[in-house]
Protein backbone atom coordinates (compact mmCIF):
# COMPACT_ATOMS: atom_id res chain seq x y z
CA UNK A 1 91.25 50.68 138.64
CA UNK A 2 87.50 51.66 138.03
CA UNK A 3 86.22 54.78 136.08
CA UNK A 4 85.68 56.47 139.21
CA UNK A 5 88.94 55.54 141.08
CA UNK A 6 90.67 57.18 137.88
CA UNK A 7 88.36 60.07 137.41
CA UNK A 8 89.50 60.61 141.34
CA UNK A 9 92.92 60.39 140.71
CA UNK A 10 92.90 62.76 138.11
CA UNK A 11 91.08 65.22 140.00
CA UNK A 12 93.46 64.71 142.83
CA UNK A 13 96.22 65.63 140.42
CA UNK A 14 94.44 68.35 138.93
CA UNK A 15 93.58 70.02 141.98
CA UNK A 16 98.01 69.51 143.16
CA UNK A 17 99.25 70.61 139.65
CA UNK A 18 96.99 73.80 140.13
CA UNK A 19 98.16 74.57 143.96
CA UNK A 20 101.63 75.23 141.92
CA UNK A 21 101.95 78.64 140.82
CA UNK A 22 103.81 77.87 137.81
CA UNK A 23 101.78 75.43 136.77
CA UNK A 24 99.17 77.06 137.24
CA UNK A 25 100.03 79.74 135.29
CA UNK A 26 100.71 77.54 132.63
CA UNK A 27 97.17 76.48 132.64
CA UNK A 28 95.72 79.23 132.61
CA UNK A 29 97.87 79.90 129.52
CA UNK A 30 97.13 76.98 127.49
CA UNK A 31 93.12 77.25 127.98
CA UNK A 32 93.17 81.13 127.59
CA UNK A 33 95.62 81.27 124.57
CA UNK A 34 96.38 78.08 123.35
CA UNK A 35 97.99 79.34 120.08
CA UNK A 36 100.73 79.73 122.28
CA UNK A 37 101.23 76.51 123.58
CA UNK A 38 100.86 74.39 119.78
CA UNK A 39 103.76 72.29 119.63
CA UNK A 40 103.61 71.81 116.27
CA UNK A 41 103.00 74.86 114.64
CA UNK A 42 104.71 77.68 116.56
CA UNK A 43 102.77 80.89 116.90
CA UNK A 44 105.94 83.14 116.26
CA UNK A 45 106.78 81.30 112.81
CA UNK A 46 103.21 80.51 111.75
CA UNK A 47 102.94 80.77 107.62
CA UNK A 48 99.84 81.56 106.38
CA UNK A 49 100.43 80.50 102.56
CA UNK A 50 102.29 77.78 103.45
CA UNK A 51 100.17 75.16 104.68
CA UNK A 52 97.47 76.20 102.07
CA UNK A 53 100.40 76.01 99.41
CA UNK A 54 100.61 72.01 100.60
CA UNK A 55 96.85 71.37 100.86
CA UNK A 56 97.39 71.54 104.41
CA UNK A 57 95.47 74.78 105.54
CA UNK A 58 92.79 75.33 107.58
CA UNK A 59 90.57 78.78 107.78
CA UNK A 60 89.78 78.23 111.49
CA UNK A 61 93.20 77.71 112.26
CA UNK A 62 94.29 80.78 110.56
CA UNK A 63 91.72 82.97 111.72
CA UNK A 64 92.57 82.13 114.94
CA UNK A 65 96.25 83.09 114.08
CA UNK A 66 95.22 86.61 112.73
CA UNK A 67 92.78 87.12 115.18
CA UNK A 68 95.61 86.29 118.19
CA UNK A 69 97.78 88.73 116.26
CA UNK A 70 95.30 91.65 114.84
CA UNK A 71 91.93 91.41 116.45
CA UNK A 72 92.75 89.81 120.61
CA UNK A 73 89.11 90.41 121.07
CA UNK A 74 87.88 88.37 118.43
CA UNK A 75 90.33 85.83 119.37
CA UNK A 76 89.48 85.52 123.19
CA UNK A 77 85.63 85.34 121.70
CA UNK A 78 86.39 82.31 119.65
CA UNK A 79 88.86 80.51 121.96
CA UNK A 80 85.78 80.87 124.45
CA UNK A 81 83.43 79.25 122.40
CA UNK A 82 86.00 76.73 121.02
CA UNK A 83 85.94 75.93 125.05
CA UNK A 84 82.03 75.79 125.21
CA UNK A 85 81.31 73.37 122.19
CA UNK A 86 80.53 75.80 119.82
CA UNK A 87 81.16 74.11 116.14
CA UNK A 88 84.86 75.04 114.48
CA UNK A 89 82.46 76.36 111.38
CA UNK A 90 80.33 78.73 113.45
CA UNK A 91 83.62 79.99 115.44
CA UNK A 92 85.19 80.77 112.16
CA UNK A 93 81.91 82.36 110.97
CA UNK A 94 81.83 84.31 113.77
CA UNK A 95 85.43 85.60 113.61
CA UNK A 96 84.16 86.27 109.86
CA UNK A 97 81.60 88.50 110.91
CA UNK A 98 83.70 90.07 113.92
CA UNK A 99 86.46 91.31 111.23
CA UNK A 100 83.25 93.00 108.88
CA UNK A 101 82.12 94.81 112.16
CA UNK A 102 86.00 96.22 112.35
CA UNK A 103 85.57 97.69 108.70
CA UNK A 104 87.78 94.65 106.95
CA UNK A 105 85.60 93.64 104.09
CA UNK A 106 86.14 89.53 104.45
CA UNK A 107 82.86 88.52 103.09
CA UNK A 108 84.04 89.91 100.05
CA UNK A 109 86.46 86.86 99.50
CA UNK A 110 84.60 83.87 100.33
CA UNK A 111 86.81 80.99 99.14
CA UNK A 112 88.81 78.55 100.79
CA UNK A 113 92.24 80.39 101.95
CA UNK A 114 90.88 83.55 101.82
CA UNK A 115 92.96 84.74 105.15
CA UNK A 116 96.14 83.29 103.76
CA UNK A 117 95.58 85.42 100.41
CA UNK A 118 96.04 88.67 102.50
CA UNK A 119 93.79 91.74 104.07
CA UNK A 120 90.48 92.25 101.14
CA UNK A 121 90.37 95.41 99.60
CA UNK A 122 87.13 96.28 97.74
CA UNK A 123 87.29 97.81 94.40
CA UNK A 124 84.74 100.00 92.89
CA UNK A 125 86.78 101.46 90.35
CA UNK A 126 85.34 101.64 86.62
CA UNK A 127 87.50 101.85 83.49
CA UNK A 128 86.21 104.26 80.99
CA UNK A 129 87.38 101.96 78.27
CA UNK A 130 85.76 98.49 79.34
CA UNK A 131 81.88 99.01 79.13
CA UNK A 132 81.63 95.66 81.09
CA UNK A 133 82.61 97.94 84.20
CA UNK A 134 80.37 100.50 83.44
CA UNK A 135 77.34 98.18 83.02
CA UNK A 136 76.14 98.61 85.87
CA UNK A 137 75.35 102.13 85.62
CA UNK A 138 74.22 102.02 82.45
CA UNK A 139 71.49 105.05 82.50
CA UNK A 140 73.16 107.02 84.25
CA UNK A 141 76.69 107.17 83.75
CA UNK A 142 75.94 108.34 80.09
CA UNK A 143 74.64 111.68 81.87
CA UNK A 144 78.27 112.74 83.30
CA UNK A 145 80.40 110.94 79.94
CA UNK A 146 78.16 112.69 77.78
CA UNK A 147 79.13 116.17 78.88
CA UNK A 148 82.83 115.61 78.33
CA UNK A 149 82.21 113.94 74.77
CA UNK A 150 82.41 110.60 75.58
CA UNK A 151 80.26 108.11 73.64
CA UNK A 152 79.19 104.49 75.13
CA UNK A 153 78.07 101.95 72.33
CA UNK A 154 76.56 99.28 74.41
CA UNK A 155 75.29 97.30 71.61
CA UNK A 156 78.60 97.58 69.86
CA UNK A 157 80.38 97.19 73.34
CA UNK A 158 82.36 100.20 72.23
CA UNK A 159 83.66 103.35 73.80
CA UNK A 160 84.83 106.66 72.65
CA UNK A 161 86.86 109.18 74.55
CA UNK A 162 88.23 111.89 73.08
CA UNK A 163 92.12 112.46 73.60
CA UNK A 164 91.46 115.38 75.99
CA UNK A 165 88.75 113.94 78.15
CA UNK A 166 90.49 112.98 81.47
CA UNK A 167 92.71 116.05 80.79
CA UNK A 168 89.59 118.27 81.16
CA UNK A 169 87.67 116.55 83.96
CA UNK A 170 90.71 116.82 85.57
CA UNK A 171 90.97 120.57 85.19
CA UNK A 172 86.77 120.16 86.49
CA UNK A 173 87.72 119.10 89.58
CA UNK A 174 90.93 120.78 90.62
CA UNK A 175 88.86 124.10 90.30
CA UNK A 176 86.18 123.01 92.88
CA UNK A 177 88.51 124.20 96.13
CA UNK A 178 87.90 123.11 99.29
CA UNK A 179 85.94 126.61 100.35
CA UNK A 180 83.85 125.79 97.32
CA UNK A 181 82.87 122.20 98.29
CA UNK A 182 82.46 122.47 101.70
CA UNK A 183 79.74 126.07 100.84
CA UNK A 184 78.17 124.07 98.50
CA UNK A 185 77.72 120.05 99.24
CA UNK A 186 76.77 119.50 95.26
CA UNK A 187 79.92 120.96 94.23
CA UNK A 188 81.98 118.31 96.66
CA UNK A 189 79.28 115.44 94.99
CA UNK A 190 80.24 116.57 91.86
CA UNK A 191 84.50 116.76 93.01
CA UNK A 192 83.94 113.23 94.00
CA UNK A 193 81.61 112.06 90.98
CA UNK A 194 84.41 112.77 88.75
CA UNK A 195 87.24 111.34 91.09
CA UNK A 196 85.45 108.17 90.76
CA UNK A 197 83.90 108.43 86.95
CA UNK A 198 87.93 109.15 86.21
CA UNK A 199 89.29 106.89 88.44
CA UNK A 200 91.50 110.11 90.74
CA UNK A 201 90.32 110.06 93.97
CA UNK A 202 93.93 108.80 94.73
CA UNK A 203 92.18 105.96 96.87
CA UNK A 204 93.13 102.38 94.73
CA UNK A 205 89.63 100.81 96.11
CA UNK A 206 87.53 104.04 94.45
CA UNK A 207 90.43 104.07 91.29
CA UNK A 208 90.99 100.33 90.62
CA UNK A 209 88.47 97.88 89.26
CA UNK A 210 88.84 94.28 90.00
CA UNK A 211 90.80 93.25 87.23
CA UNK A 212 93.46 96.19 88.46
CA UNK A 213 93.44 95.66 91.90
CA UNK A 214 94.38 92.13 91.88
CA UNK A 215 97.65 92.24 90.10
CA UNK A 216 99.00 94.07 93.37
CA UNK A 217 100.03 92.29 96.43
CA UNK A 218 97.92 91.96 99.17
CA UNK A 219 98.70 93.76 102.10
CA UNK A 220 99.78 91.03 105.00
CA UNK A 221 97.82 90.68 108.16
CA UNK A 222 99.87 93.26 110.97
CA UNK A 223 97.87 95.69 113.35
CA UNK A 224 99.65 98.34 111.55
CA UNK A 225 97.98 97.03 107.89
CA UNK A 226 94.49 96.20 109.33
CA UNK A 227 94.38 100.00 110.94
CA UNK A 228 95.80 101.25 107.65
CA UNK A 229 93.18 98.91 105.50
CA UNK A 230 90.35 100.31 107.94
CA UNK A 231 91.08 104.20 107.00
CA UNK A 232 91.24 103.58 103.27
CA UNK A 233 87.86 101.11 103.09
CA UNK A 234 86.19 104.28 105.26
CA UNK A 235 87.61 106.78 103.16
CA UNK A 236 86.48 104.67 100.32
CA UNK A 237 82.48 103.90 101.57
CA UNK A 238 82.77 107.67 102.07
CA UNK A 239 83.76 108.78 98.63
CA UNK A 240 81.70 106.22 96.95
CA UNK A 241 78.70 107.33 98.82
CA UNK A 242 79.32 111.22 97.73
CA UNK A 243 79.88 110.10 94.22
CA UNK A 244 76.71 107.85 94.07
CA UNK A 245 74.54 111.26 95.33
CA UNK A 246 76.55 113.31 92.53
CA UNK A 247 75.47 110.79 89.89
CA UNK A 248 72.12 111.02 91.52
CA UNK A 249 72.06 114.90 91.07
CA UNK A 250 73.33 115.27 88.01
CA UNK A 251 70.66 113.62 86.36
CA UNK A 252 67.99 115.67 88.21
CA UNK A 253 69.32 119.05 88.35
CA UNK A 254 69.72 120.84 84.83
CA UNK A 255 71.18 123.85 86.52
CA UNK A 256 74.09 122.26 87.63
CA UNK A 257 74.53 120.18 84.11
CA UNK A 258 74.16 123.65 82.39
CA UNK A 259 77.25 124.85 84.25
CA UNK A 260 79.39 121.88 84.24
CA UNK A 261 78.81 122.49 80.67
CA UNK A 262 79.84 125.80 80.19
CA UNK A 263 82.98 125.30 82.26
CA UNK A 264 84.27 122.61 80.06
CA UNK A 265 83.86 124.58 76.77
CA UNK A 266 85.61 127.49 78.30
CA UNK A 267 88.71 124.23 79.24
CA UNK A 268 88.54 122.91 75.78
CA UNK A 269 88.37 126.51 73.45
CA UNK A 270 91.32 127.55 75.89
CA UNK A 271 93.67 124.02 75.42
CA UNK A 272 92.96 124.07 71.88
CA UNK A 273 94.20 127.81 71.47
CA UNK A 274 97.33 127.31 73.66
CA UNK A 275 97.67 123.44 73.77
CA UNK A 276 98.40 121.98 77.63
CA UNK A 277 99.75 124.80 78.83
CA UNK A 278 97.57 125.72 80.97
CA UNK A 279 96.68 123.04 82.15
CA UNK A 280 99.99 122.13 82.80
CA UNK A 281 100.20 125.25 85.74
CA UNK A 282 97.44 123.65 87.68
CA UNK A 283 98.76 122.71 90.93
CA UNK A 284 97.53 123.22 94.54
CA UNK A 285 98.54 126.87 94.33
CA UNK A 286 97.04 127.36 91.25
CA UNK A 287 93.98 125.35 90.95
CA UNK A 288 92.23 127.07 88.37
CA UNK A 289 94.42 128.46 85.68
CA UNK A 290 91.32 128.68 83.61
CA UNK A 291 89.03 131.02 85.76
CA UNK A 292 85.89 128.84 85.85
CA UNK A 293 82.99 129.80 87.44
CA UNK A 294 81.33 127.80 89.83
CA UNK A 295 78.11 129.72 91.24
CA UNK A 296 75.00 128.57 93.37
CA UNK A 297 73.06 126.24 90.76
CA UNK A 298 70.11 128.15 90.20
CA UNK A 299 66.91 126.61 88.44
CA UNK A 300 67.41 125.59 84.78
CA UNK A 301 65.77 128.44 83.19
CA UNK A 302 67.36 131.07 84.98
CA UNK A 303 70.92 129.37 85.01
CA UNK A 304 70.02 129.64 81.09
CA UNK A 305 69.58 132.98 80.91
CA UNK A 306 72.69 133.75 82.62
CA UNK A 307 74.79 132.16 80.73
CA UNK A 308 73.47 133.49 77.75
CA UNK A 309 73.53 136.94 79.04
């Protein structure tokens, strides 16, 4: 039998095996999802870890897998181009990139076995203690730290914080109400600045630095964790961004540094005449036990002489 006599014959078989509806339809399964048809490594009781565990994984293999299960769209997009010629490494770039454009931060983990280590989580979080986090804003950080008596020695690598520092920034923010933030947008900058400066935003990518986030679990690759993961990195890009603009204003507006300051001596003359008691009663229905006042930031000068007066 010649090349052509067999390419014939398996045309002819082809072209019978597809006239079967069945058989068909198993076709048309094993070219449009052929995860499901992989003999060796069943899609139902496919492990991640595992195979990286024995030297045995592959990222294009298990992007594929968490693309079948959490992204179908990606996955018909890459089994497509798998069909077409398109190199493995470009398909599992490509599934890379897809999973960015769905807000899941993968090109934040770029190592081998990054989709068997779990969904990414970015973390922004600074520690108030470790200047090597705070580096990076060194020049302007000092502005907010400052204000509640907190001293950075970067030459010493040294930090100071007094005892009641987070207590009072604390009793800061609780005080700027919803009503408040959402009248004035530097007053919700400022709520956020010190969510993130304090690490209290309750949001572990904003709260947690690196070092932090990576002793927890990461969360496994469902639909339910990937929409979950998508909320919290949005939430996240959108506290982060209001924080960066506080940071941003507080340097440039003496107004509103002049009243941030006032507020915190009037928290720290009233816990050091009645210890934490008061600040022990804030809660949502008491947010401001202390009576701070939070007006319109005015210029400098004239925010002086009101306060004065």
């Amino acid at each position: 039998m010649n090349l052509t006599e067999f390419q014939h014959l398996y045309d002819g078989l082809a072209a019978v095996a597809l006239e079967d509806p069945i058989l068909h339809l198993a076709y048309t399964v094993a070219w449009l999802d052929p995860l499901r048809v992989c003999p060796d490594d069943p899609v139902d009781d496919y492990d991640l870890g595992e195979n990286y565990y024995y030297g045995e994984g592959d990222d294009l293999e298990a992007a594929l897998h968490i693309t079948r299960g959490c992204f179908p769209g990606l996955y018909a997009e890459a089994v497509a181009d798998l069909h077409t010629g398109v190199t493995e490494q470009q398909v599992e770039e490509h599934i890379r990139d897809g999973i960015c454009e769905q807000g899941i931060p993968m090109d934040i983990v770029e190592f081998d076995g990054a989709y068997a280590f779990g969904i990414p989580m970015p973390a922004f979080g600074i520690d108030t203690a470790d200047p090597d986090t705070l580096e990076p804003f060194q020049g302007q950080i000092e502005t907010l730290y400052d204000l509640f008596g907190i001293d950075i020695n970067w030459d010493a690598h040294r930090v100071h914080i007094p005892d009641d520092a987070h207590d009072v920034a604390l009793a800061v923010a609780l005080s700027l109400n919803d009503a408040l933030r959402e009248q004035y947008p530097v007053y919700d900058q400022l709520y956020w600045l010190l969510g993130w400066a304090f690490s209290m935003t309750g949001n572990s990518s904003v709260d947690c630095t690196w070092e932090i986030l990576s002793e927890f679990q990461p969360l496994d690759w469902s639909p339910d964790n990937v929409a979950f993961t998508r909320v919290l990195v949005e939430e996240c890009d959108q506290i982060m961004t209001a924080a960066m603009a506080g940071l941003d204003d507080l340097q440039g507006n003496e107004a509103l540094r002049e009243i941030l300051t006032h507020n915190i001596a009037i928290i720290r003359k009233k816990l050091k005449k009645k210890g934490r008691r008061d600040h022990d009663r804030i809660s949502e229905n008491n947010p401001n036990p202390f009576g701070l006042d939070w007006p319109q930031p005015a210029s400098g000068s004239d925010r002086t002489a009101e306060l004065a007066a």
